[in-house]
C-alpha atoms as a PDB file:
ATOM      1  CA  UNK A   1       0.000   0.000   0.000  1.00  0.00           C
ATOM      2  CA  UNK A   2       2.939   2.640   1.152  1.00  0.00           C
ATOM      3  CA  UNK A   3       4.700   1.221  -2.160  1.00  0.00           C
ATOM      4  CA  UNK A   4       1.658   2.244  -4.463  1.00  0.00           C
ATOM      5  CA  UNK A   5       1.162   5.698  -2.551  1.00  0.00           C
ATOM      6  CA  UNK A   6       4.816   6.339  -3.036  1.00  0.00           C
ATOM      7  CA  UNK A   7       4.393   4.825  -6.935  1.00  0.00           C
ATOM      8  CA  UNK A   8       1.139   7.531  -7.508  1.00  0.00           C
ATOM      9  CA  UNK A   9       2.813  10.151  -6.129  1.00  0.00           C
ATOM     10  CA  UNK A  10       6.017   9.739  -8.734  1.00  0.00           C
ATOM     11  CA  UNK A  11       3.154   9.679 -11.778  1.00  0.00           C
ATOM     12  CA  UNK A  12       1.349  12.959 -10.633  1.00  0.00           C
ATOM     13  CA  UNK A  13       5.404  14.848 -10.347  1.00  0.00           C
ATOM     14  CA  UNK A  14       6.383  13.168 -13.571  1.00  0.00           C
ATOM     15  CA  UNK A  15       2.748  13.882 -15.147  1.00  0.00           C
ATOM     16  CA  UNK A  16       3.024  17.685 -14.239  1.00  0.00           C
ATOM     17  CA  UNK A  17       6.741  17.844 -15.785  1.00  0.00           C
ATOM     18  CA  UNK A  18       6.390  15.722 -18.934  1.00  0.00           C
ATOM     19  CA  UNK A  19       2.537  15.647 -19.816  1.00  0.00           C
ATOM     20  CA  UNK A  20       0.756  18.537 -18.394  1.00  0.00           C
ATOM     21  CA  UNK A  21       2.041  21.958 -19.777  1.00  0.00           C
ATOM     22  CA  UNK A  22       0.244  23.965 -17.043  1.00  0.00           C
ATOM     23  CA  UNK A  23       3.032  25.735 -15.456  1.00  0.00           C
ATOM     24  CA  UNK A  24       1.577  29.099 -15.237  1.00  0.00           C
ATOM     25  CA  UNK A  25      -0.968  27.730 -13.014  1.00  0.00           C
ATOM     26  CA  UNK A  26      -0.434  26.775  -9.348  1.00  0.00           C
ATOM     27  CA  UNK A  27       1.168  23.631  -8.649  1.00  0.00           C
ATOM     28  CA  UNK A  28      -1.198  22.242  -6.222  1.00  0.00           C
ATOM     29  CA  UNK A  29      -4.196  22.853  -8.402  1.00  0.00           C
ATOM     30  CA  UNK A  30      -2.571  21.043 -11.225  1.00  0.00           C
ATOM     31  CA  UNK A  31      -1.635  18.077  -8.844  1.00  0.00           C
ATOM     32  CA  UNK A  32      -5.024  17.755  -7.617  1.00  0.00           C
ATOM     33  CA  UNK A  33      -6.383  17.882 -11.399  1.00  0.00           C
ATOM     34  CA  UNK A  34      -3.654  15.235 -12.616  1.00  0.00           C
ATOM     35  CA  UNK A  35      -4.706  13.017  -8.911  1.00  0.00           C
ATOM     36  CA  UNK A  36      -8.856  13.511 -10.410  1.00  0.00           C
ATOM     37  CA  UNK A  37      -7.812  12.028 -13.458  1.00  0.00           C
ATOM     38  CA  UNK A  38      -5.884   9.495 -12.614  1.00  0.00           C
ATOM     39  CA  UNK A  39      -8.436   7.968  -9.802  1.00  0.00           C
ATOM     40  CA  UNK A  40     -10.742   8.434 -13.186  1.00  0.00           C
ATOM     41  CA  UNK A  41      -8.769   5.651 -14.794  1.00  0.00           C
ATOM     42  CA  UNK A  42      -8.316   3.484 -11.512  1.00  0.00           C
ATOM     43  CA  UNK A  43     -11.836   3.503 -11.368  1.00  0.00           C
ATOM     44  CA  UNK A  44     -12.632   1.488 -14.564  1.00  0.00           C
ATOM     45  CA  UNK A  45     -10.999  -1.306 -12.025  1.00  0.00           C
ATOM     46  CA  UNK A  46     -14.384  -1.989 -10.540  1.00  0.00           C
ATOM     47  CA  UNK A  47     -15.586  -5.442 -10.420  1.00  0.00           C
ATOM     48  CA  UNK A  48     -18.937  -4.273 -12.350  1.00  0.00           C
ATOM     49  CA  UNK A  49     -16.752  -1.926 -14.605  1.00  0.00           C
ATOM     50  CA  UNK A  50     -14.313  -5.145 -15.800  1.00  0.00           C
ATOM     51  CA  UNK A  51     -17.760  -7.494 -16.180  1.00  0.00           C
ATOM     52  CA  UNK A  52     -19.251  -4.866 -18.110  1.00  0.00           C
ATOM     53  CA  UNK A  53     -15.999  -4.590 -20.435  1.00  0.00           C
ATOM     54  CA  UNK A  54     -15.358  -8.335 -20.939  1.00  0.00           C
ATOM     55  CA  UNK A  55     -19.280  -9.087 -21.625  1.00  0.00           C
ATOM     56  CA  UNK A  56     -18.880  -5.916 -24.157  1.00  0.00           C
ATOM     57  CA  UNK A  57     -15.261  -7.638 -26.006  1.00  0.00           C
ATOM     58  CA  UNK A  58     -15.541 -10.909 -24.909  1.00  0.00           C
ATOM     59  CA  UNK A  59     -11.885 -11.711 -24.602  1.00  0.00           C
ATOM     60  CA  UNK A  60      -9.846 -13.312 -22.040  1.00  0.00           C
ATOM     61  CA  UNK A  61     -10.802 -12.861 -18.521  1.00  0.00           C
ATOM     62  CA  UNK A  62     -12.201  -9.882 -15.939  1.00  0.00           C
ATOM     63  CA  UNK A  63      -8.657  -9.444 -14.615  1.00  0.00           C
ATOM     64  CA  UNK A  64      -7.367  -9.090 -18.459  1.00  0.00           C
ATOM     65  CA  UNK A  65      -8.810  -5.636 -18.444  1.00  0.00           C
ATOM     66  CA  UNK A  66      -7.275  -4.381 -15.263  1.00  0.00           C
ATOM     67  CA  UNK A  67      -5.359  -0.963 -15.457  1.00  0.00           C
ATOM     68  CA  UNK A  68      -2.140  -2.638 -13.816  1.00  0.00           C
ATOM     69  CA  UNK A  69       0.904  -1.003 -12.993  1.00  0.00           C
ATOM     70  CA  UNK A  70       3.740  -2.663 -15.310  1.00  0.00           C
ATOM     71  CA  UNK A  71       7.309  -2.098 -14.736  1.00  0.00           C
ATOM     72  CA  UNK A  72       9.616  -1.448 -17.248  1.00  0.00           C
ATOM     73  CA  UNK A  73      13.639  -1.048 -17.863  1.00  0.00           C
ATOM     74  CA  UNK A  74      12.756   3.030 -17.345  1.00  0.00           C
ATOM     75  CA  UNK A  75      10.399   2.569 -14.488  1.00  0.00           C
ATOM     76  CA  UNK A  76       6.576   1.762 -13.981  1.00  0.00           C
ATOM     77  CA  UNK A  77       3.713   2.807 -16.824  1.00  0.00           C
ATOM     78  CA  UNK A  78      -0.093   2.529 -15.492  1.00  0.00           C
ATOM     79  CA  UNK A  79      -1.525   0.619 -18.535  1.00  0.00           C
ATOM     80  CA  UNK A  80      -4.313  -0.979 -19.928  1.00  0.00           C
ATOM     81  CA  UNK A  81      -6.797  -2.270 -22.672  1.00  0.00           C
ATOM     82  CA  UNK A  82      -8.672   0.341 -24.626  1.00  0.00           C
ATOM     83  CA  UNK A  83     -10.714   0.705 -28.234  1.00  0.00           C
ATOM     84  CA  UNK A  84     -10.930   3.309 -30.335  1.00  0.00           C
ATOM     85  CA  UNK A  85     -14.280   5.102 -30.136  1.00  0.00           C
ATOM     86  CA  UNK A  86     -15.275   2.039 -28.959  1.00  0.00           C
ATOM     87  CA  UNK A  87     -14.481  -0.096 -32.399  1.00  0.00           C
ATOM     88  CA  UNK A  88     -14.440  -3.125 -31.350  1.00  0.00           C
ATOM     89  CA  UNK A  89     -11.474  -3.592 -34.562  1.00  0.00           C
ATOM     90  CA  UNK A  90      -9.161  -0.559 -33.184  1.00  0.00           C
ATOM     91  CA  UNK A  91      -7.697  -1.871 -29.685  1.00  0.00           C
ATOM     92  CA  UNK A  92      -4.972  -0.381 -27.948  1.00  0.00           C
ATOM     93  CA  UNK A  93      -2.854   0.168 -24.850  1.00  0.00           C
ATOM     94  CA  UNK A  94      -3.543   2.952 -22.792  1.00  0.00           C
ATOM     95  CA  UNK A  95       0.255   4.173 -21.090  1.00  0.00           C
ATOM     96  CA  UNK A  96       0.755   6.479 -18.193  1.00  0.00           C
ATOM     97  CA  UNK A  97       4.217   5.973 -17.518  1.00  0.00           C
ATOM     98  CA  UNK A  98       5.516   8.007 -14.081  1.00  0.00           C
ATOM     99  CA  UNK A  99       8.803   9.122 -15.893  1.00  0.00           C
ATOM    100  CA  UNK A 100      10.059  10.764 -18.884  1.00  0.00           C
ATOM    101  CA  UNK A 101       9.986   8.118 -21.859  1.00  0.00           C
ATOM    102  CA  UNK A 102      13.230   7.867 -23.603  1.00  0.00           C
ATOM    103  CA  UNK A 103      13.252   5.207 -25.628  1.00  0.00           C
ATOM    104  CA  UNK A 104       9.364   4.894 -26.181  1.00  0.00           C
ATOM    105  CA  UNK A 105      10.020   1.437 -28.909  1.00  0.00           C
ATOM    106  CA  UNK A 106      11.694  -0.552 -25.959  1.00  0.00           C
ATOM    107  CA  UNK A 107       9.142   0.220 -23.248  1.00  0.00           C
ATOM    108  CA  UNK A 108       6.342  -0.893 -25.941  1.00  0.00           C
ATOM    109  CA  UNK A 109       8.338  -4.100 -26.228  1.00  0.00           C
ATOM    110  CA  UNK A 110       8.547  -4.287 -22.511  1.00  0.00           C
ATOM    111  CA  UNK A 111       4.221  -4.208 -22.257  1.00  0.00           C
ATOM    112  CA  UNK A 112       3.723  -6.218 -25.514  1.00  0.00           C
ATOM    113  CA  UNK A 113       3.207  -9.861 -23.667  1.00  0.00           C
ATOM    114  CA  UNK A 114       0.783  -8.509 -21.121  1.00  0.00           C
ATOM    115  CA  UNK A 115      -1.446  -7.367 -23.717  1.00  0.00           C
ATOM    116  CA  UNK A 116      -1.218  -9.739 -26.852  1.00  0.00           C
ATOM    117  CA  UNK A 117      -4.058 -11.525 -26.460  1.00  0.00           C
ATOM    118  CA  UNK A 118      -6.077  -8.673 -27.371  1.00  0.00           C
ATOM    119  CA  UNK A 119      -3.550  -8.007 -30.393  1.00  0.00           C
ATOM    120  CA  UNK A 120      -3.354  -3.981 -29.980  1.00  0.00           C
ATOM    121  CA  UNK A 121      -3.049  -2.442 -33.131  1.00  0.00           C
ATOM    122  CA  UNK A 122      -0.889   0.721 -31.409  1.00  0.00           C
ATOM    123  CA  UNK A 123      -0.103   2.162 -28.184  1.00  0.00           C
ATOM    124  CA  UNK A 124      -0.901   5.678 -26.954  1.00  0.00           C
ATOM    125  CA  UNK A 125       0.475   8.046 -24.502  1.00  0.00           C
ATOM    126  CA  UNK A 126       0.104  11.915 -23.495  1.00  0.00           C
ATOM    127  CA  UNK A 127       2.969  14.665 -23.577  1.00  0.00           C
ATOM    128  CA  UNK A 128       3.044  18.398 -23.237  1.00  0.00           C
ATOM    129  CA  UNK A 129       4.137  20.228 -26.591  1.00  0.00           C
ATOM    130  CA  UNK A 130       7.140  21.547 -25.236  1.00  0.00           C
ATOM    131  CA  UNK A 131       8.301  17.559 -24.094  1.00  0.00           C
ATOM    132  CA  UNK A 132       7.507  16.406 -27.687  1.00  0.00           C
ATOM    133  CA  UNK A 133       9.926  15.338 -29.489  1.00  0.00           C
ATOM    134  CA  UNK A 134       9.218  11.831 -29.953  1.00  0.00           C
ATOM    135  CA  UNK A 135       8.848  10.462 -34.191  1.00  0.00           C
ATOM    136  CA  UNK A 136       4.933   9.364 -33.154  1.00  0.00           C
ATOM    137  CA  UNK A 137       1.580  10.082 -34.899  1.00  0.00           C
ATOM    138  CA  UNK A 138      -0.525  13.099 -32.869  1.00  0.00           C
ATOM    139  CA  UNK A 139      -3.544  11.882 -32.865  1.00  0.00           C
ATOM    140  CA  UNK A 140      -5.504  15.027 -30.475  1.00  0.00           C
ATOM    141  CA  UNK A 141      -4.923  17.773 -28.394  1.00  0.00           C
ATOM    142  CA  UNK A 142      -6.103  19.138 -25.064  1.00  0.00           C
ATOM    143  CA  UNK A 143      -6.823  23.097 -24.962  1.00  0.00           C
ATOM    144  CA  UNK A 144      -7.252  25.165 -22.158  1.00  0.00           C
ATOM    145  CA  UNK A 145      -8.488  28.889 -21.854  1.00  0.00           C
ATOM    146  CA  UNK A 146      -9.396  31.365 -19.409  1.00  0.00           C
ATOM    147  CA  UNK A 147     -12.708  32.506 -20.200  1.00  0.00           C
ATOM    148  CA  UNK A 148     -11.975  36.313 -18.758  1.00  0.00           C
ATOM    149  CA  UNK A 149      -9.280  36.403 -21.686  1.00  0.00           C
ATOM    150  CA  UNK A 150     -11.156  34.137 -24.216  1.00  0.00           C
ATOM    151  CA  UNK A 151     -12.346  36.327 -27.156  1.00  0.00           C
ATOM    152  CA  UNK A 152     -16.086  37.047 -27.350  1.00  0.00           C
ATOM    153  CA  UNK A 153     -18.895  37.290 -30.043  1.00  0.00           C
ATOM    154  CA  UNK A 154     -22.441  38.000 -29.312  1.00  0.00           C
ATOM    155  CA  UNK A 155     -24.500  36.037 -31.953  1.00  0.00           C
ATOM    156  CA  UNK A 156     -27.941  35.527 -31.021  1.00  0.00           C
ATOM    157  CA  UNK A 157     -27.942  31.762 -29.819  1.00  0.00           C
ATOM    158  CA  UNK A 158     -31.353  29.858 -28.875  1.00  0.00           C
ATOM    159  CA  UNK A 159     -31.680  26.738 -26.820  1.00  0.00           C
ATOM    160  CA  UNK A 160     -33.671  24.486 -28.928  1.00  0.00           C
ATOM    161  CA  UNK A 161     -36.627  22.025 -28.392  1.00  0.00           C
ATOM    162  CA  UNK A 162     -35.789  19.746 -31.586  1.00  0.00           C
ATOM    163  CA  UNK A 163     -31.569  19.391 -32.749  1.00  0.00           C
ATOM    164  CA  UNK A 164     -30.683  15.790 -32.897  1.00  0.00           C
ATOM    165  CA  UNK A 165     -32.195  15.011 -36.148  1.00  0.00           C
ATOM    166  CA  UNK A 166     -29.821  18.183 -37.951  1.00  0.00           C
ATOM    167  CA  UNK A 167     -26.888  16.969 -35.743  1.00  0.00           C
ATOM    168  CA  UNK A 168     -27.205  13.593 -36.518  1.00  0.00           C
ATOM    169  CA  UNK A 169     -27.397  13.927 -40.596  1.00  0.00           C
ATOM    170  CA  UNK A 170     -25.203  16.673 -40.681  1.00  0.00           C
ATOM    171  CA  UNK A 171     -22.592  14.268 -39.391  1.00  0.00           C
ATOM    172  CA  UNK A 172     -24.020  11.552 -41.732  1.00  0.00           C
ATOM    173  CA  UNK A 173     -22.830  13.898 -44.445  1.00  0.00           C
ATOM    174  CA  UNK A 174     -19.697  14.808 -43.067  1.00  0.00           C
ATOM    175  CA  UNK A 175     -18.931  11.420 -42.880  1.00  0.00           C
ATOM    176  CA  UNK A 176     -20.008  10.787 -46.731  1.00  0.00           C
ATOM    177  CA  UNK A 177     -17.589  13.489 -47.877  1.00  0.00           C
ATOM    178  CA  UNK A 178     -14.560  12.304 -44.869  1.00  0.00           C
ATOM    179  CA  UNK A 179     -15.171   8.323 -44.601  1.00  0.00           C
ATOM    180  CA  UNK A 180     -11.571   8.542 -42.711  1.00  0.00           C
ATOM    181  CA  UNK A 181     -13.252   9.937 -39.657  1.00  0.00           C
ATOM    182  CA  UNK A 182     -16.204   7.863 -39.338  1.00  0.00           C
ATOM    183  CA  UNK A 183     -14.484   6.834 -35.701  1.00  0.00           C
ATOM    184  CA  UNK A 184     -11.902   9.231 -35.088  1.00  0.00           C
ATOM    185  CA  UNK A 185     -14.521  12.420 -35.805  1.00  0.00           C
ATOM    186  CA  UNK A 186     -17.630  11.184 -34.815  1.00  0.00           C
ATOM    187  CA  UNK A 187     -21.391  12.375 -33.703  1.00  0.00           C
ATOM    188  CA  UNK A 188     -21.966  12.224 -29.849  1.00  0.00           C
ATOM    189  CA  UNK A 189     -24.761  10.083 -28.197  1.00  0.00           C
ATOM    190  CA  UNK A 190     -27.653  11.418 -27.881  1.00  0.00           C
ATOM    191  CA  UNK A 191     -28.054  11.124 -24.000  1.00  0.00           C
ATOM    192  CA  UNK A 192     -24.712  13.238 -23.833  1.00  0.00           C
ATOM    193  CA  UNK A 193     -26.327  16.267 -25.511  1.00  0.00           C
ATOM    194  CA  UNK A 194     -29.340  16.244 -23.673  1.00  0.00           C
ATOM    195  CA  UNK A 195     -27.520  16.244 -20.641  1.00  0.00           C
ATOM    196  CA  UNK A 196     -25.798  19.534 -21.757  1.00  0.00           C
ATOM    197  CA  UNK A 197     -29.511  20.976 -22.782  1.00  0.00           C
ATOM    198  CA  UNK A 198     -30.515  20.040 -19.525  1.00  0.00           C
ATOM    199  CA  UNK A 199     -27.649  22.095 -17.705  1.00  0.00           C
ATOM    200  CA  UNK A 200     -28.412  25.135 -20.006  1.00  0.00           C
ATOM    201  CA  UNK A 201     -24.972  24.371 -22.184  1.00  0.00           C
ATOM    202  CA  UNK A 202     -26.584  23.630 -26.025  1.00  0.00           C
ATOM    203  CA  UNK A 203     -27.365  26.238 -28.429  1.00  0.00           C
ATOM    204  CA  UNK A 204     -28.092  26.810 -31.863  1.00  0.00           C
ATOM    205  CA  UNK A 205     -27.312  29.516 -34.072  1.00  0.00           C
ATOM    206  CA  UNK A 206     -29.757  30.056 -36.923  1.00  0.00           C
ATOM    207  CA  UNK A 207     -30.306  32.693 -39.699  1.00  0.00           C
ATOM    208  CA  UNK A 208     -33.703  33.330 -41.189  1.00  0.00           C
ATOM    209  CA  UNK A 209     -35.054  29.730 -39.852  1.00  0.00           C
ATOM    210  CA  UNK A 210     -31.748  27.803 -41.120  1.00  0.00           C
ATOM    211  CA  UNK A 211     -29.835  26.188 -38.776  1.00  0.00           C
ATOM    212  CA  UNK A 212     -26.093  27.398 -39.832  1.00  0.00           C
ATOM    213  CA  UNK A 213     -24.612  25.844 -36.387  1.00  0.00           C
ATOM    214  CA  UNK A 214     -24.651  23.839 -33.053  1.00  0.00           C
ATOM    215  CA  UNK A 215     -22.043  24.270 -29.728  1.00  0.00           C
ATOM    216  CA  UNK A 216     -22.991  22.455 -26.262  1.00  0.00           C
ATOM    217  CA  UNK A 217     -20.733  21.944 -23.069  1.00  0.00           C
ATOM    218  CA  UNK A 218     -20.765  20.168 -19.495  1.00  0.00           C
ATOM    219  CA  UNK A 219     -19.913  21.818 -16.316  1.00  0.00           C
ATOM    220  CA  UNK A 220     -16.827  20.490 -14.422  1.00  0.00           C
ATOM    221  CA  UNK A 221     -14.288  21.374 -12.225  1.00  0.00           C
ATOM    222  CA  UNK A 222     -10.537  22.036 -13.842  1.00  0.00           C
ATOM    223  CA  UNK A 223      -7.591  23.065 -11.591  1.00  0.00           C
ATOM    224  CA  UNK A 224     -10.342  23.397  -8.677  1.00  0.00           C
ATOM    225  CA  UNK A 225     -12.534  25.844 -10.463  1.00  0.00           C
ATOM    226  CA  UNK A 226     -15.702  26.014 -12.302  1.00  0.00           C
ATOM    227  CA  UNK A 227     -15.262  25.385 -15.549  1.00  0.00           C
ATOM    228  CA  UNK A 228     -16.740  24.213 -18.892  1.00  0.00           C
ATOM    229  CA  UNK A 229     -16.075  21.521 -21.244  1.00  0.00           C
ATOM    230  CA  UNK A 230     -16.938  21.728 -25.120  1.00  0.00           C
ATOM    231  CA  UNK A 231     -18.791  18.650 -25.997  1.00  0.00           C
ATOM    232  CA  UNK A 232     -19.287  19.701 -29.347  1.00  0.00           C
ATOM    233  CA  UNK A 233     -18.861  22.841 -32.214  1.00  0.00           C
ATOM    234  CA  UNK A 234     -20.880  21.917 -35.067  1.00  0.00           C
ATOM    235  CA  UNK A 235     -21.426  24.217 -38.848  1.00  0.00           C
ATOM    236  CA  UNK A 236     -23.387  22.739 -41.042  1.00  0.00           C
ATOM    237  CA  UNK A 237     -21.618  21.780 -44.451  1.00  0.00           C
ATOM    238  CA  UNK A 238     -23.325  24.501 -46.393  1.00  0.00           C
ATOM    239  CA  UNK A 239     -21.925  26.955 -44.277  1.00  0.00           C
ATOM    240  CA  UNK A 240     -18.306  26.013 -43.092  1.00  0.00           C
ATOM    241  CA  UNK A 241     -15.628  28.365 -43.895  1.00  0.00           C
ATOM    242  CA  UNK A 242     -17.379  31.171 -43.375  1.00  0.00           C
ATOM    243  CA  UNK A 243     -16.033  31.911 -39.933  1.00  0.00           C
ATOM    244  CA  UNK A 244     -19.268  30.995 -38.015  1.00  0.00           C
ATOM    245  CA  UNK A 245     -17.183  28.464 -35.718  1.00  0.00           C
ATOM    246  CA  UNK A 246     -15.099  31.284 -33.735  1.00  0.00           C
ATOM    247  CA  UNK A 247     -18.552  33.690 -33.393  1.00  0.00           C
ATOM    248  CA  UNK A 248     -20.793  30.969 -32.462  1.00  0.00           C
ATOM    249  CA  UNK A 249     -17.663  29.822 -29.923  1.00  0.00           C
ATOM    250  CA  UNK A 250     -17.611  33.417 -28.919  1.00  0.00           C
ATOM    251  CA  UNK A 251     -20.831  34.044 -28.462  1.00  0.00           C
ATOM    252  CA  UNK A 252     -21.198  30.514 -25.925  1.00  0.00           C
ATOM    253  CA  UNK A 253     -17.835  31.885 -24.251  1.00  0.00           C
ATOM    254  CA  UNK A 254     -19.753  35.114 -23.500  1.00  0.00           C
ATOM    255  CA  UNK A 255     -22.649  33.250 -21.904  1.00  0.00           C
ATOM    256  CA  UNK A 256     -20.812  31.468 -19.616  1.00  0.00           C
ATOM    257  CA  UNK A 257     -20.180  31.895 -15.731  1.00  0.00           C
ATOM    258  CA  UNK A 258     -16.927  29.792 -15.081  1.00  0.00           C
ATOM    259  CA  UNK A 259     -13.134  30.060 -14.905  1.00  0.00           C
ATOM    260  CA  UNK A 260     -12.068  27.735 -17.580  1.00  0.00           C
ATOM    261  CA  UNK A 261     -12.916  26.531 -20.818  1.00  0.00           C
ATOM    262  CA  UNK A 262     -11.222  23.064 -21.876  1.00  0.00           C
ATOM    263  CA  UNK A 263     -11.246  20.733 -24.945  1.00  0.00           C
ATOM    264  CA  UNK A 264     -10.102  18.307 -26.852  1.00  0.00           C
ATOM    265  CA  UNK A 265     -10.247  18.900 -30.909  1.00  0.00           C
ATOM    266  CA  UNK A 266      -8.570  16.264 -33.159  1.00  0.00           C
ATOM    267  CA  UNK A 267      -5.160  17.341 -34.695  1.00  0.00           C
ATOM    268  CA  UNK A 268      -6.981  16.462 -38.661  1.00  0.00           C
ATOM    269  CA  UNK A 269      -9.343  19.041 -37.614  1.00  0.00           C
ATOM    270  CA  UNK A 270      -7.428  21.926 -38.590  1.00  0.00           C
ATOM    271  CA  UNK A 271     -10.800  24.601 -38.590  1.00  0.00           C
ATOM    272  CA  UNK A 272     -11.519  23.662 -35.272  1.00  0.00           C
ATOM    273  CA  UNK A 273      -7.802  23.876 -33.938  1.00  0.00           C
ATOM    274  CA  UNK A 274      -7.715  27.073 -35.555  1.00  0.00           C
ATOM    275  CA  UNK A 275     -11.085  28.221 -33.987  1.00  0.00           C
ATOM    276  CA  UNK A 276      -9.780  27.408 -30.201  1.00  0.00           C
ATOM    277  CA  UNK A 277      -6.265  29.130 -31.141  1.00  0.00           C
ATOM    278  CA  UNK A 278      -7.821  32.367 -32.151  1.00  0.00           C
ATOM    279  CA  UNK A 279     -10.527  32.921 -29.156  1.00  0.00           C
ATOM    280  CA  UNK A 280      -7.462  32.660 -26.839  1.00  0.00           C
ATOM    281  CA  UNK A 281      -6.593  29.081 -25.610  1.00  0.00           C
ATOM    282  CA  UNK A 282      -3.661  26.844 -25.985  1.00  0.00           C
ATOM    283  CA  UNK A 283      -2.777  23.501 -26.092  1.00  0.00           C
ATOM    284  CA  UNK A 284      -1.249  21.909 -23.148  1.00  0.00           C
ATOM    285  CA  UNK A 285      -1.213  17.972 -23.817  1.00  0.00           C
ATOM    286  CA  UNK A 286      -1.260  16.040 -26.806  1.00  0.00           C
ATOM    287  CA  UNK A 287      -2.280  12.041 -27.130  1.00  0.00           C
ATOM    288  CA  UNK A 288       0.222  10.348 -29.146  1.00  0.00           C
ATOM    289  CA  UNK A 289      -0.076   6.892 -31.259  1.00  0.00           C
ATOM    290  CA  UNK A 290       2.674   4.203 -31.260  1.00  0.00           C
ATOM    291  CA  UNK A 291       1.795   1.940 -34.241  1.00  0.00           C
ATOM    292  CA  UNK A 292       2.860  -1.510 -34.496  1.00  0.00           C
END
């Protein structure tokens, strides 16, 4: 027990050094947030969790999906079984290593027999930009702003009765013209936006009757504070590149009563990456794919 106290307590140093590039905020609110997320992933080790996860993949055993600590030649990596947006065809190994990776092929080698059985197509890990200079596929990045400093719009945005049907075919067509992103780009559940409707956090934006966009949220806490988390920024094919996306972002940012606004926005999505940079946030982490 002392041993895995010690053990978490190396990660959350090594996280705040090497994977979160937070440094201008204070230290013990970033070692609380990186302590949050971590108990986060030790908490898919739930008995019902790992029954739930085997019934869903049906390989191996319960104890197969266990996020175990795993030591390698560089130290110990918190890892474990994962799919990509849940594609039952994408799996992967999920590494939190409590050091600074140097040689990021050997420790792969290291986890490869715990996981073959589920025959993980790649492994992924986080790292702060300014850490990252590993030859590894970005695959996302996490953006943080401070919504007294984000830039505002003031668009008039309505919170709709009726949206899922538009969201869900607008989607359908993105994925028509972008087949790539079917998984990596996808359309949220419905129970996940009606969640944000219900907290007041899902808007449209429409002109003359025609629904030109969508943006929703959740309220969390980041770094200790109230904050929100965009759940989705949505223009609707006719309309993109036409710089809706950074007034309708403005123009939720300027509705909002929190401290932070955080996201993450795929690194193919270069209008949406270029929508966060210009109302004022920046990246601090980015979720990196080992391929095998």
């Amino acid at each position: 027990m002392k041993g895995e106290v010690l053990l978490i307590q190396k990660l959350i140093d090594a996280s705040r050094k090497n994977i979160y590039q937070l440094d201008e905020y204070p230290i013990r609110d970033v070692e609380a947030q990186i302590q949050m997320e971590l108990q986060e992933i030790l908490d898919l080790n739930q008995p019902e969790v790992l029954k739930d996860r085997l019934s869903y993949i049906g390989i191996g055993e319960e104890s197969g999906y266990v996020n175990k600590w795993l030591k390698t030649n560089e130290g110990y990596v918190l890892a474990g079984i994962r799919h990509f947006g849940g594609n039952l065809d994408m799996p992967f190994v999920f590494m939190w290593p409590s050091f600074r990776i140097k040689n990021i092929e050997r420790v792969v080698e290291e986890l490869t027999p715990t996981f073959s059985m589920f025959k993980p197509k790649y492994y992924n890990f986080w790292i702060r930009p300014d850490c990252n200079n590993y030859d590894v596929e970005i695959v996302q990045q996490r953006f943080i702003g401070d919504i007294n400093e984000m830039s505002k719009n003031n668009l008039r945005l309505i919170k709709p009765v009726e949206y899922y049907d538009w969201y869900e075919n607008e989607y359908r067509k993105f994925h028509q013209l972008h087949p790539e992103f079917k998984y990596r780009i996808g359309c949220n559940d419905k129970s996940l936006m009606d969640e944000s409707l219900a907290e007041g956090l899902l808007f449209l934006f429409k002109n003359d009757n025609e629904t030109i966009g969508l943006i929703c949220g959740e309220n969390e806490d980041f770094l200790g504070k109230p904050s929100v988390y965009l759940n989705e920024i949505l223009i609707s094919n006719e309309h993109r590149g036409q710089g809706y996306g950074s007034k309708l972002l403005g123009s939720f940012v300027n509705q909002l009563e929190a401290k932070y606004f955080t996201c993450h926005i795929d690194i193919e999505n270069i209008p949406s990456t270029q929508t966060a940079i210009k109302s004022g946030q920046k990246v601090f982490s980015q979720e990196c794919f080992v391929f095998i």
